[in-house]
Protein backbone atom coordinates (compact mmCIF):
# COMPACT_ATOMS: atom_id res chain seq x y z
CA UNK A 1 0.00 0.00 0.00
CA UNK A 2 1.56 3.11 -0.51
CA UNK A 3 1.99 6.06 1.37
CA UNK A 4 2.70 9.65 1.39
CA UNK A 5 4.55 11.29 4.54
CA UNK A 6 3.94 15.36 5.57
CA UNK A 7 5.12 16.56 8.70
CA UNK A 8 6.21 13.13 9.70
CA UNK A 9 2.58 11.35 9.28
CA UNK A 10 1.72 8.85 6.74
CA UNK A 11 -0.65 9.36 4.46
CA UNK A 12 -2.11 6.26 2.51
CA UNK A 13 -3.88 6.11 -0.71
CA UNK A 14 -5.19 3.71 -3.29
CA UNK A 15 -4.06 4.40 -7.27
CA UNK A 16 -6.63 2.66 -9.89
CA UNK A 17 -6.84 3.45 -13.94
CA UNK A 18 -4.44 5.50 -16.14
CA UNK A 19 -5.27 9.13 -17.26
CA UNK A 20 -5.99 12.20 -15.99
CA UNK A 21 -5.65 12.14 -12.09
CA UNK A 22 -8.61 12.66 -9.76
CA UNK A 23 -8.12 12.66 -6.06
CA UNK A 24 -11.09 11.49 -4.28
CA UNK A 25 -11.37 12.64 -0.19
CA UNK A 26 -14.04 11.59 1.44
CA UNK A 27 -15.70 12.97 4.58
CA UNK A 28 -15.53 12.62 8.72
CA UNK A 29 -15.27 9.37 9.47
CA UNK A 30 -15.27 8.34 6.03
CA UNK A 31 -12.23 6.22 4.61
CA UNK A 32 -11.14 5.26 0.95
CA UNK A 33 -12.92 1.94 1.42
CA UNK A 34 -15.83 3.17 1.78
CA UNK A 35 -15.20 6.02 -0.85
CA UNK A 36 -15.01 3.05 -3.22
CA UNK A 37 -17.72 1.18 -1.57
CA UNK A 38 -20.17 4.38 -2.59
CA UNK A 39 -19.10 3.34 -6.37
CA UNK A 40 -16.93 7.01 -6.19
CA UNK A 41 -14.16 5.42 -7.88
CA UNK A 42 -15.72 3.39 -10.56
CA UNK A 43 -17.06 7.02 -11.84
CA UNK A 44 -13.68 7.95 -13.05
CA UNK A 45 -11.59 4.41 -13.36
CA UNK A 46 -12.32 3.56 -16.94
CA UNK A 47 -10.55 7.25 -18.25
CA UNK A 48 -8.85 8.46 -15.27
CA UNK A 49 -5.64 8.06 -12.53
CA UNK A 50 -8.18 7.75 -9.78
CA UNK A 51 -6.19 8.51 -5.94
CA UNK A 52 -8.24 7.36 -3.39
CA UNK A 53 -6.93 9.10 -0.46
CA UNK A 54 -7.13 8.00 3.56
CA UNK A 55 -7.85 11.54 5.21
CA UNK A 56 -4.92 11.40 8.18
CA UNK A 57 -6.85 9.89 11.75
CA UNK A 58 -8.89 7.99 8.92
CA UNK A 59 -7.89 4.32 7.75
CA UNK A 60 -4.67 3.18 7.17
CA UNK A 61 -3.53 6.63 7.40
CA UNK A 62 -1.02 7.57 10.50
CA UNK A 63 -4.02 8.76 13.80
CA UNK A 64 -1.37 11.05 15.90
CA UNK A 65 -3.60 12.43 18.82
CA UNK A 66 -2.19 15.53 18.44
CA UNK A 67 -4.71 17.89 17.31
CA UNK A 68 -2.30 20.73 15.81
CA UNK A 69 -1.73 18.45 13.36
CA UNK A 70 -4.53 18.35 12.07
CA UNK A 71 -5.07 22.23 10.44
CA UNK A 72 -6.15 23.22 7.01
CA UNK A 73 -2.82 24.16 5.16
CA UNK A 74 -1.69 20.95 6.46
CA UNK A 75 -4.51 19.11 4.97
CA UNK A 76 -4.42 20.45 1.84
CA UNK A 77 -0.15 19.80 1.91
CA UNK A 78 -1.24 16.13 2.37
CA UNK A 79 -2.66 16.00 -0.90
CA UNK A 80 0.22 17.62 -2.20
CA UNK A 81 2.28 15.31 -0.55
CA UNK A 82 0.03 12.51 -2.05
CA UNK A 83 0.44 14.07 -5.61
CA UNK A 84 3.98 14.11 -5.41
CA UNK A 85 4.57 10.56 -4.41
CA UNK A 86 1.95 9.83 -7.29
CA UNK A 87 4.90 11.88 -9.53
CA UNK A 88 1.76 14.56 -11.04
CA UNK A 89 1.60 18.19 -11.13
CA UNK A 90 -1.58 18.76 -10.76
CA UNK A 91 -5.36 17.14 -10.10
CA UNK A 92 -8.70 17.56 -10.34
CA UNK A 93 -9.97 16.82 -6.78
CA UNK A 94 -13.55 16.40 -5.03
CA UNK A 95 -14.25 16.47 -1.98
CA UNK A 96 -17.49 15.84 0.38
CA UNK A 97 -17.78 16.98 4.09
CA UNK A 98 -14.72 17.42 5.54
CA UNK A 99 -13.36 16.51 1.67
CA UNK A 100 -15.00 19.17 0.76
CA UNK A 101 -12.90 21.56 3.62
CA UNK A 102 -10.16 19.75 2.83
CA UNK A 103 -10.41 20.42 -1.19
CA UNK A 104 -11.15 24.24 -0.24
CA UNK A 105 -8.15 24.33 2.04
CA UNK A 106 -5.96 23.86 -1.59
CA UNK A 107 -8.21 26.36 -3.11
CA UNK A 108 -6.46 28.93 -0.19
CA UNK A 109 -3.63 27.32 0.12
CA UNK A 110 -1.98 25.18 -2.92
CA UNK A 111 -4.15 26.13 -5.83
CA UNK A 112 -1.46 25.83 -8.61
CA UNK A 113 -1.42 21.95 -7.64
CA UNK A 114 -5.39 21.89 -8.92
CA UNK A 115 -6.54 21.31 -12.40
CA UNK A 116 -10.42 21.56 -11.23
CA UNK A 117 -12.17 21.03 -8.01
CA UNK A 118 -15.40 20.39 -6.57
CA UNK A 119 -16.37 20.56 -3.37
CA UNK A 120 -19.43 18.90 -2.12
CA UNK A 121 -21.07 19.30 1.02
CA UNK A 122 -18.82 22.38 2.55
CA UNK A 123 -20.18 25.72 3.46
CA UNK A 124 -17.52 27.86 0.97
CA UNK A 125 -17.87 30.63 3.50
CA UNK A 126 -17.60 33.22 5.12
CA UNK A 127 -15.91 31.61 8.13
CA UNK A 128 -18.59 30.42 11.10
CA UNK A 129 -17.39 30.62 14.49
CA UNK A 130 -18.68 27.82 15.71
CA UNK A 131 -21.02 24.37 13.91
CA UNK A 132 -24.51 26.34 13.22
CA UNK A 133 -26.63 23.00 14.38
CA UNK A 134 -24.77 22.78 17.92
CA UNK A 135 -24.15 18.93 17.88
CA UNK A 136 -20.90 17.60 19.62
CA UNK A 137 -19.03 14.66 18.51
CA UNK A 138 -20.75 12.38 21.04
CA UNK A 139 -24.06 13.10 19.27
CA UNK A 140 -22.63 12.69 15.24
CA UNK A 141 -21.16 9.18 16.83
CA UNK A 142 -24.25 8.02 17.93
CA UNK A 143 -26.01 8.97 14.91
CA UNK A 144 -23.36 7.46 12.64
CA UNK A 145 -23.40 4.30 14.39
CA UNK A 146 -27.24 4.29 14.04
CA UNK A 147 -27.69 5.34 10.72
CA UNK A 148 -24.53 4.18 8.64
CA UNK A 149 -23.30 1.37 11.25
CA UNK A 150 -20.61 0.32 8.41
CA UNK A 151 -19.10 3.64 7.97
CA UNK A 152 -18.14 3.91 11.99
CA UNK A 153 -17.10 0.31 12.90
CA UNK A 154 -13.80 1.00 12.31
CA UNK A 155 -13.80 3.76 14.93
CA UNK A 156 -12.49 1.54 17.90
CA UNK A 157 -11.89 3.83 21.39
CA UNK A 158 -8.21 3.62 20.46
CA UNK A 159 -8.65 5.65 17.65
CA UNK A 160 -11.46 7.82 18.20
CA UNK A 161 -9.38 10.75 19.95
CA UNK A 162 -7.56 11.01 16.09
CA UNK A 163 -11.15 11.05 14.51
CA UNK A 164 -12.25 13.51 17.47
CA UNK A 165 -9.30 16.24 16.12
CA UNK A 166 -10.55 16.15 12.77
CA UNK A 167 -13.92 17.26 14.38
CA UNK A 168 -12.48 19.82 15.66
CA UNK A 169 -10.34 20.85 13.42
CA UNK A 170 -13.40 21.64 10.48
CA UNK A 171 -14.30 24.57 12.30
CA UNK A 172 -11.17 26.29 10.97
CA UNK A 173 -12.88 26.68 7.58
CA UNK A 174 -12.34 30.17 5.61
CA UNK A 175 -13.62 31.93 2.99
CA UNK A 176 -12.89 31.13 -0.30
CA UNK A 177 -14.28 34.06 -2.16
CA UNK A 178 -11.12 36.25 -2.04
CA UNK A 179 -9.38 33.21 -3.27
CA UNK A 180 -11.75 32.65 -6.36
CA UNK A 181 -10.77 36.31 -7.74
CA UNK A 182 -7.81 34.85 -9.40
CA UNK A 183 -8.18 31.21 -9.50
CA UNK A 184 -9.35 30.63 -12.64
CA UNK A 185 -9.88 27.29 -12.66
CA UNK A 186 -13.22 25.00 -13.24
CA UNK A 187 -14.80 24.77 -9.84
CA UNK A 188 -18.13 22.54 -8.75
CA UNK A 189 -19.57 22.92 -5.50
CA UNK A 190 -21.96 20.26 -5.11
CA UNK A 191 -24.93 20.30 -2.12
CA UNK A 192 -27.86 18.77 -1.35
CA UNK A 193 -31.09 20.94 -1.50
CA UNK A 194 -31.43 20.44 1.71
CA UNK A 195 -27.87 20.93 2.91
CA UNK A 196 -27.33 24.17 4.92
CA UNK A 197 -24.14 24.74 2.54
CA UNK A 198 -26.61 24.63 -0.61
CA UNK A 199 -27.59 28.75 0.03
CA UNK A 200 -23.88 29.62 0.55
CA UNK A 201 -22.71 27.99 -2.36
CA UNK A 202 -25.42 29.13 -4.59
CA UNK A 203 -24.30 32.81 -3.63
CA UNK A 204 -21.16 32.34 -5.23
CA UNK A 205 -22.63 30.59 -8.32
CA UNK A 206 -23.92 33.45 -9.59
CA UNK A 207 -20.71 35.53 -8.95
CA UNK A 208 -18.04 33.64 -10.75
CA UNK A 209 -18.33 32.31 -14.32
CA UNK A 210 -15.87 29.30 -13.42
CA UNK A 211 -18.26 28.48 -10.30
CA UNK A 212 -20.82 25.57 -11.21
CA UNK A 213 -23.39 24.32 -8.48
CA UNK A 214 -24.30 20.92 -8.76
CA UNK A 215 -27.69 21.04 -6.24
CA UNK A 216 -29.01 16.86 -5.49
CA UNK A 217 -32.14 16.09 -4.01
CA UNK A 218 -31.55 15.76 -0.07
CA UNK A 219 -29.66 17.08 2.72
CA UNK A 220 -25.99 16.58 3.88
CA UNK A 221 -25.59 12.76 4.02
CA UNK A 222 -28.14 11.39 1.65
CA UNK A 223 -26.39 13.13 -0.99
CA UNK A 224 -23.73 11.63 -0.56
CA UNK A 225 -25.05 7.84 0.39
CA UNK A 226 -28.14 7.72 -1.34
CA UNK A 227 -26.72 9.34 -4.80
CA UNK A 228 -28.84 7.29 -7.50
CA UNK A 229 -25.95 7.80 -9.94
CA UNK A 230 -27.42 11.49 -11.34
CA UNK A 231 -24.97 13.17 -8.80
CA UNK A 232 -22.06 11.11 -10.17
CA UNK A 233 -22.63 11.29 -13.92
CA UNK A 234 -22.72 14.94 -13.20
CA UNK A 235 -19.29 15.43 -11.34
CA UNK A 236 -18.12 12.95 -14.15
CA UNK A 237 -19.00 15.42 -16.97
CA UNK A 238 -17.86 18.23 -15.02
CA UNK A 239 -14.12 16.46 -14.92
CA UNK A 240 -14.43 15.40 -18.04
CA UNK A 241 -14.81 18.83 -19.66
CA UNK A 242 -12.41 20.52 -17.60
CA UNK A 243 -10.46 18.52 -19.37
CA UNK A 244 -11.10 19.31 -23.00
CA UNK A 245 -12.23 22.53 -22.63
CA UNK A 246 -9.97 25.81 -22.96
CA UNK A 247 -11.91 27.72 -20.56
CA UNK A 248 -14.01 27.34 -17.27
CA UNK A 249 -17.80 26.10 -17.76
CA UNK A 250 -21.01 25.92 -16.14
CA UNK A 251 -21.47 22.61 -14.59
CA UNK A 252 -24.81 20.40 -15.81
CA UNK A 253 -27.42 20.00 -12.88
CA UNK A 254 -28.40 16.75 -11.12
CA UNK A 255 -31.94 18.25 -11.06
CA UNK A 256 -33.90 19.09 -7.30
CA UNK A 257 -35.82 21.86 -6.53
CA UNK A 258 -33.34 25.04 -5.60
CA UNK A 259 -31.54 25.45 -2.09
CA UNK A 260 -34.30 25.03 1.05
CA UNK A 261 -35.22 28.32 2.34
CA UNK A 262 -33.30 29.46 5.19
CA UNK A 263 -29.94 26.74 4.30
């Protein structure tokens, strides 16, 4: 299995296809097993270098219960650090959910190492001070283990206080408008209707001609679980003309009723 290493942590990954290279980052508590489990890697295997990468305190990725470790611009160096032990200058990455923070941390912090990105399921900003729905990581465990009981098994108490700093750590997020000024590059962000990052995202839609919104039918987690294949079809044609095309597009819709008043 390989690995990449930043500030002495390993980070592992999975490599499948040739082509093009999309990094796929999945959410809290989510590892690259389950990534692939979803069917997020088949989307892009059959055209594309797909990196399946194990979000550090996640997996077979290094769980140091040190929570500095855990910040943004160190995030987004992982994937750098990922893409340079893959030997490629550049990716299109997606994100969801923490993926998504993570894939907006590179928009802020290492944006000449993207070729597109979309990020699903991440409030794009302004910064909040603290999570708007008040839960605690007690409560999202709990749910987790009662709604998606395969996603959390792994979560064992000798590993929880890693999982526990990347809880924490989320509520770091910035703003990624003053970033988008001179970016440039195609960007998705992808939310359920239902999602209280739909509105947010929407906002900037209309701002910046290389901004697409890709809006699913649902709220935070079934758009990501529950995805009939719409969702994915989309992000896939999104990818696939960022590739081929010269300049930045509008990305096609996966249909739903606009962002739920008050998101």
């Amino acid at each position: 299995m390989p690995f990449a290493v930043n500030r002495g942590c390993r980070i592992a990954f999975d490599v499948v296809g040739e082509g093009p290279t999309v990094v796929l980052q999945g959410g809290l508590t989510s590892r690259k097993v389950d990534v692939e489990r979803l069917g997020y890697v088949d989307v892009f295997a059959d055209a594309y270098q797909v990196v399946n990468v194990d979000s550090l305190g996640h997996g077979d990725s290094d769980k140091p219960v040190d929570c500095t470790l855990y910040g943004a611009a160190q995030r987004a160096d992982d994937i750098v650090a990922v893409l340079d032990e893959v030997g490629v200058a550049e990716a299109h990455v997606l994100g969801y959910s923490m993926g998504g923070w993570i894939a907006s941390a590179m928009v802020l912090h290492r944006p000449e190492r993207l070729a597109a990105v979309i990020i699903g399921g991440w409030n794009p900003g302004p910064a909040m001070p603290d999570r708007e729905d008040g839960s605690t990581f007690e409560e999202l465990l709990a749910f987790g283990r009662r709604e998606v009981p395969e996603q959390l098994s792994w979560i064992t108490p000798d590993v929880e206080p890693a999982v526990r700093c990347c809880w924490h750590a989320v509520r770091e997020v910035q703003d990624i408008e003053p970033a988008l000024v001179g970016f440039g590059r195609p960007v998705l962000l992808w939310n359920g209707v239902g999602d209280s990052s739909c509105a947010p995202a929407a906002r900037l839609g209309v701002r910046y001609a290389n901004v697409g919104l890709l809006q699913s039918p649902g709220d935070h987690m079934s758009t990501w679980f529950d995805d009939d294949g719409t969702a994915k079809r989309a992000v896939r044609q999104f990818v696939d003309t960022a590739v081929t095309a010269a300049s930045p597009m509008a990305a096609p819709s996966a249909g739903g009723a606009p962002c739920t008043e008050g998101s």
